[in-house]
Protein backbone atom coordinates (compact mmCIF):
# COMPACT_ATOMS: atom_id res chain seq x y z
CA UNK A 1 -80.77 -211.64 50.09
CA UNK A 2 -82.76 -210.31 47.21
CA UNK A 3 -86.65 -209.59 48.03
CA UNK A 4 -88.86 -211.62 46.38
CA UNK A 5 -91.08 -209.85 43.85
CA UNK A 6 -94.32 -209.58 44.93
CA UNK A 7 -96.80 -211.78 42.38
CA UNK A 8 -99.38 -209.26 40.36
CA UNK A 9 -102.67 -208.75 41.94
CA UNK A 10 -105.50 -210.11 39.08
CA UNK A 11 -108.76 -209.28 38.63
CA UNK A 12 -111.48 -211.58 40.33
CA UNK A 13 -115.31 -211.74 39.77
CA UNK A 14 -117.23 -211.30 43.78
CA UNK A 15 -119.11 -213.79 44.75
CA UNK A 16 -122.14 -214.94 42.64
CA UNK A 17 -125.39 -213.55 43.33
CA UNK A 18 -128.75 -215.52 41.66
CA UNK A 19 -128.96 -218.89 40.38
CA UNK A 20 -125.05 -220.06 40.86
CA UNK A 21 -125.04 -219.10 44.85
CA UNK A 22 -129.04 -221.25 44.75
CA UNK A 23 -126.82 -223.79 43.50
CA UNK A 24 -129.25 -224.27 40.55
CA UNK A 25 -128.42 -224.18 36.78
CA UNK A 26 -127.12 -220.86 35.13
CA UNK A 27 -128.56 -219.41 31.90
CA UNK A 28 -127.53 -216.56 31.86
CA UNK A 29 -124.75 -214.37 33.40
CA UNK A 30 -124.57 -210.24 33.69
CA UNK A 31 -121.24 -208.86 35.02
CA UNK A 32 -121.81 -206.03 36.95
CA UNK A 33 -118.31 -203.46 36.02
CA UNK A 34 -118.60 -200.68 38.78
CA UNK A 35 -117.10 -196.73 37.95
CA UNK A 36 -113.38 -195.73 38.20
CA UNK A 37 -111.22 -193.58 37.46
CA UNK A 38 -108.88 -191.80 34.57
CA UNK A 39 -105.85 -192.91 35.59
CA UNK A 40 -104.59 -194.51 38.85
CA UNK A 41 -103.16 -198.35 40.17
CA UNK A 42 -103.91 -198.19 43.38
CA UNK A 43 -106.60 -200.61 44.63
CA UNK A 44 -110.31 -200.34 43.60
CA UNK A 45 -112.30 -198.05 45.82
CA UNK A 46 -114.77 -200.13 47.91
CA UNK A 47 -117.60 -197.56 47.27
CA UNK A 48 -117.39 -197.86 43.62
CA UNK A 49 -117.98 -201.83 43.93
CA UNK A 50 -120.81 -201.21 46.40
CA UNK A 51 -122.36 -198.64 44.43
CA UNK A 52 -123.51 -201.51 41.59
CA UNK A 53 -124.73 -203.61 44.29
CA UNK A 54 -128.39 -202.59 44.51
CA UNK A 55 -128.66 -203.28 40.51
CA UNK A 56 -126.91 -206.62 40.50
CA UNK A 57 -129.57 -207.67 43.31
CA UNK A 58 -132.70 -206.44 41.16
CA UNK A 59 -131.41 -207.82 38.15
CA UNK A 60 -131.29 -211.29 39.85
CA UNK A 61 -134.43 -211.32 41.49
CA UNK A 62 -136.42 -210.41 38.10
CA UNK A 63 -134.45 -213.09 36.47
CA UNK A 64 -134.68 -215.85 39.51
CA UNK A 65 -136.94 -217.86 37.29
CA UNK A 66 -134.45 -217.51 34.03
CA UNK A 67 -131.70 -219.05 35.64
CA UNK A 68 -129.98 -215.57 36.25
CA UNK A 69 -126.41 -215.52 37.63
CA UNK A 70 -124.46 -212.00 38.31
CA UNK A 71 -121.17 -211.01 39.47
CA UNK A 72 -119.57 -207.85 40.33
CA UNK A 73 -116.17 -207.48 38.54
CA UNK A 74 -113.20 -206.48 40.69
CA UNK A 75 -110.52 -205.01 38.85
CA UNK A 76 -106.58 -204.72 39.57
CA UNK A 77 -107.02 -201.19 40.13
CA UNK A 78 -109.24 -198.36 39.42
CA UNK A 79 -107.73 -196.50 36.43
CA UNK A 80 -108.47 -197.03 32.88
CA UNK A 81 -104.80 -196.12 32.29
CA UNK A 82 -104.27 -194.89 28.58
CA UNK A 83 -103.81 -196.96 25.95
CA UNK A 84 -103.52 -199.96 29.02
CA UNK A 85 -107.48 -199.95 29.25
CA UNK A 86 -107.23 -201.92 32.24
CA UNK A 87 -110.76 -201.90 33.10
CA UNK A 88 -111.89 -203.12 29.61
CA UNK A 89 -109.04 -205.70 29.66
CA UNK A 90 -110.01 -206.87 32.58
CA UNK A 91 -113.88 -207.58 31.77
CA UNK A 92 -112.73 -209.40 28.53
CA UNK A 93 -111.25 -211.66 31.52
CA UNK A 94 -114.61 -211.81 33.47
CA UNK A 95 -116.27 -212.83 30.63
CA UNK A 96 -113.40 -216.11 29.87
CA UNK A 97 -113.62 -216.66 33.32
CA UNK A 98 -117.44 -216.74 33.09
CA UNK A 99 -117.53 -219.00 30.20
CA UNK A 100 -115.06 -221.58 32.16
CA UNK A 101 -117.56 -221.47 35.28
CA UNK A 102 -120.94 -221.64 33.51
CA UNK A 103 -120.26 -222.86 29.85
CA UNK A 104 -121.73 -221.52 26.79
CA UNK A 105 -124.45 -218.99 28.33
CA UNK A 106 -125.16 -215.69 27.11
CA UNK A 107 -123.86 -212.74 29.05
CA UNK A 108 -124.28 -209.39 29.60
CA UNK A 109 -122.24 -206.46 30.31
CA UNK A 110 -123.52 -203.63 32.95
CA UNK A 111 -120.95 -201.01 33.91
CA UNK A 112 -121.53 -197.54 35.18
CA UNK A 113 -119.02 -194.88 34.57
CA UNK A 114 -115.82 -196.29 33.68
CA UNK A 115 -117.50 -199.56 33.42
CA UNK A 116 -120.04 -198.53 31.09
CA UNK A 117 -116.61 -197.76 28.71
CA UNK A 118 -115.66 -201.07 29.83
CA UNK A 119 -118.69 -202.77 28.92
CA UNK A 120 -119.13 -201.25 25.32
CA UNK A 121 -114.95 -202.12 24.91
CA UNK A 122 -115.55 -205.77 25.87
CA UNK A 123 -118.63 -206.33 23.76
CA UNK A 124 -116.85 -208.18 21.47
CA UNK A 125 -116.40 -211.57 23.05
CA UNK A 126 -118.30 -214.02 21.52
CA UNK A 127 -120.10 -215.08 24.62
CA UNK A 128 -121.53 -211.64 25.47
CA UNK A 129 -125.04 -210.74 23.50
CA UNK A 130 -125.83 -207.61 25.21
CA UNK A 131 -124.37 -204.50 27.26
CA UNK A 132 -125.74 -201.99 29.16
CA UNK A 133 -123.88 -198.84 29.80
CA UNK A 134 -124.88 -196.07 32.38
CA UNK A 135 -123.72 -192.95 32.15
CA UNK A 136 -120.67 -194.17 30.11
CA UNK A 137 -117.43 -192.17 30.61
CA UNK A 138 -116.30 -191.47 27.37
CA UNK A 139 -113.23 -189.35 26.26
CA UNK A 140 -113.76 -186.22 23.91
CA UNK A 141 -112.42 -186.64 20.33
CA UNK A 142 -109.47 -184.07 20.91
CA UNK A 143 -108.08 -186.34 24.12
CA UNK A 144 -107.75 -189.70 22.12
CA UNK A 145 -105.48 -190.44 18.56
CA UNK A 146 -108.80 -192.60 17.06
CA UNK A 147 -112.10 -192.44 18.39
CA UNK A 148 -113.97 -194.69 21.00
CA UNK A 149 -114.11 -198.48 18.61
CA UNK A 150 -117.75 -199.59 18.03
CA UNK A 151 -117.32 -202.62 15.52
CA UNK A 152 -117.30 -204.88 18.60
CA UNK A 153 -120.89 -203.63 19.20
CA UNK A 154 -122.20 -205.50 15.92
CA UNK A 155 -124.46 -208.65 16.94
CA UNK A 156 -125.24 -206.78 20.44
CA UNK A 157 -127.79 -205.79 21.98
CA UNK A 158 -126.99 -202.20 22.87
CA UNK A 159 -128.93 -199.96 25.86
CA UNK A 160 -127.19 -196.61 27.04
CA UNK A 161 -128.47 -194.37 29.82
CA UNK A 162 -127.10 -191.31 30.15
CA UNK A 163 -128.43 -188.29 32.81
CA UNK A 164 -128.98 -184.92 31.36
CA UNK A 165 -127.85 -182.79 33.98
CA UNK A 166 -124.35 -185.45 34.58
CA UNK A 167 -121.60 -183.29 35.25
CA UNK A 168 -119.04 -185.89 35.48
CA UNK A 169 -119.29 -187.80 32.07
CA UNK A 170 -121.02 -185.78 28.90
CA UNK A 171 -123.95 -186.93 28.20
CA UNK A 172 -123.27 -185.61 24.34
CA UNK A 173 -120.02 -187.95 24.36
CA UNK A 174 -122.58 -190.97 24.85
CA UNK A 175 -124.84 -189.40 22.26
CA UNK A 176 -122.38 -189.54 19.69
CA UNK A 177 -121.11 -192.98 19.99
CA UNK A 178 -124.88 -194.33 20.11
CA UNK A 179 -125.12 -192.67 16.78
CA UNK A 180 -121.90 -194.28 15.52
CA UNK A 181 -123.11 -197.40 16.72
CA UNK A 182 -126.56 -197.20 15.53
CA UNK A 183 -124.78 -196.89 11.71
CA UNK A 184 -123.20 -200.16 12.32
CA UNK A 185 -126.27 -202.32 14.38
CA UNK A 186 -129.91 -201.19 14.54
CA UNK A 187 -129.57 -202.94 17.89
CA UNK A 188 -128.56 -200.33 19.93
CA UNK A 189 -130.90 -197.45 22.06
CA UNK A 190 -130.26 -195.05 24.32
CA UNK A 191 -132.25 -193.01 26.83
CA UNK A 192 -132.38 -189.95 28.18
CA UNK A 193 -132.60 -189.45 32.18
CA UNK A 194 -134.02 -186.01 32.47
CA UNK A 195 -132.50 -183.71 35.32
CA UNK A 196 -130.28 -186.78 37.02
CA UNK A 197 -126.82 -186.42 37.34
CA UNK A 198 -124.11 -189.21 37.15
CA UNK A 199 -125.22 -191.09 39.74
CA UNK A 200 -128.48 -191.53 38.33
CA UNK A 201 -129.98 -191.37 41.91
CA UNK A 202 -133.02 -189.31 41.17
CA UNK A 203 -134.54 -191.73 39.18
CA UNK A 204 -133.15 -195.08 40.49
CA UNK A 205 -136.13 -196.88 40.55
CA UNK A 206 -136.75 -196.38 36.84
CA UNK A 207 -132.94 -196.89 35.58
CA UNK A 208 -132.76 -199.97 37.86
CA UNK A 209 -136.07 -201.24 35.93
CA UNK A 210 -134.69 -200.01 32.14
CA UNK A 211 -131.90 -202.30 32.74
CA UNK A 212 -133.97 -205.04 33.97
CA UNK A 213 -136.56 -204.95 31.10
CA UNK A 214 -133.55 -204.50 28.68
CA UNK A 215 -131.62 -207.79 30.63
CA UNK A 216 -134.28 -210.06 30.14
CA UNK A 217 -135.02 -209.36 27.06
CA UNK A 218 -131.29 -209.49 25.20
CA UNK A 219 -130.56 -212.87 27.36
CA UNK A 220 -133.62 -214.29 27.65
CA UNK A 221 -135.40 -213.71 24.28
CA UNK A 222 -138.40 -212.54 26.75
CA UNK A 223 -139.62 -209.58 24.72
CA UNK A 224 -138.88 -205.81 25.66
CA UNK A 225 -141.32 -203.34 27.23
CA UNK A 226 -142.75 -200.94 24.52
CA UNK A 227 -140.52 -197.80 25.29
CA UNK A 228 -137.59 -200.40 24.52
CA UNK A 229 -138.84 -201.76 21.62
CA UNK A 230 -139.65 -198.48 20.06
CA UNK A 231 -136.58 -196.99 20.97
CA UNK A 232 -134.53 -199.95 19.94
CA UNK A 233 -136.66 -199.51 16.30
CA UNK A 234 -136.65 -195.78 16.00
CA UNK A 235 -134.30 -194.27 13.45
CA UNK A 236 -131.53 -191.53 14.49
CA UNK A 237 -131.69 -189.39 16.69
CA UNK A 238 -135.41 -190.23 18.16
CA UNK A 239 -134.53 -193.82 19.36
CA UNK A 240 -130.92 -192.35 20.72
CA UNK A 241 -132.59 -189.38 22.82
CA UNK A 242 -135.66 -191.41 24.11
CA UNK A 243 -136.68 -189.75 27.71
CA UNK A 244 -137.24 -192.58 30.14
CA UNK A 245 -140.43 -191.68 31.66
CA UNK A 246 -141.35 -191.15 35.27
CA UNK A 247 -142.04 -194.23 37.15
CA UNK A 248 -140.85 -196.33 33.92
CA UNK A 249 -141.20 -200.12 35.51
CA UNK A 250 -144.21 -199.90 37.60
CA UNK A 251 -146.46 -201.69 35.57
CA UNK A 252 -143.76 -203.65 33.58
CA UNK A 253 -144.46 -207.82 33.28
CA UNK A 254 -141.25 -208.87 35.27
């Protein structure tokens, strides 16, 4: 007898952190896309899913009193596969999938690595009003046909963070799209994280607080700490290459 064919694994959002798990009313959603790799279908590595943990948690204690929900994306496997963009294809299904759960609620897109790729790819669903993309992996012009898509990026609410000393993913590749982008929505800002690498571990604190200040204030309409608000208002390249300053967050509101 003929084996059965085994049905496709899918992609699945973890279980809801915030708001959703208090069992009280969601406002707003962020997906949480963790890194990757290139290519590859195995599983997801478990490390790369626990590595966006500790930001998903800070995000939804600042926004407790907003009505925050978040969820860590788990895709069908770990590559971004080519043309396939597996990763990106499967946030454009976190987002539907967050939409059927929660309704019409903005939401936000935080990936690092091959998420942060993911995020800026999937910006283009009509539910999602912001993204946040840490030290994005980005392909160099001479490995792709056309380059990296940023139409989907108009209408968004834009904040990359890229580490100056990241060996991994270029920080110049990041750079450039930013400056793309910027040409096609003011709304987008990027900041420099002096002397981290692509883990951004050196200055966690700070990048953990960035992307809280910059959360709150694309879903909630709550107003953005000065450094964001300048950077989101300076012209090319000074609101692209804005440091993020040592012990950025300490005094912040939220």
């Amino acid at each position: 007898m003929a084996q059965q064919a085994l049905p496709e694994r899918g992609a699945r959002l973890g279980r809801p952190m915030g708001a959703a798990a208090a069992r009280r009313t969601v406002h707003g959603v962020v997906l949480l896309l963790p890194g990757g790799e290139p290519s590859g279908t195995r599983r997801p590595s478990r490390l790369s899913v626990a590595a966006v943990l500790p930001l998903a948690r800070r995000l939804v204690r600042a926004g407790r009193d907003e009505g925050l929900t978040a969820h860590v994306v788990h895709y069908r496997c770990r590559g971004w596969n080519g043309a396939a963009a597996d990763a990106a294809a499967d946030a454009g299904w976190a987002v539907e999938e967050a939409v059927r759960r929660y309704g019409d609620v903005p939401v936000c897109l935080a990936g690092h690595g091959m998420g942060g790729r993911a995020a800026l790819r999937a910006a283009g669903h009509p539910a999602v009003s912001s993204v946040v993309a840490l030290a994005p992996w980005l392909p160099a012009p001479d490995e792709v046909l056309e380059p990296e898509p940023v139409k989907q990026l108009v209408g968004r609410q834009v904040l990359i963070a890229h580490g100056t000393n990241d060996e991994r993913t270029d920080p110049e590749l990041s750079y450039r799209l930013a400056e793309r982008a910027k040409k096609a929505n003011r709304d987008v800002c990027r900041f420099e994280v002096h002397t981290d690498g692509h883990g951004l571990h050196q200055h966690r604190s700070e990048v953990q607080a960035l992307a809280m200040d910059f959360l709150l204030g694309s879903l909630f309409h709550s107003g953005y700490s000065r450094p964001v608000a300048d950077a989101l208002a300076a012209p090319p390249p000074l609101g692209l290459r804005m440091p993020l300053a040592a012990g950025f967050g300490a005094n912040l509101r939220h």
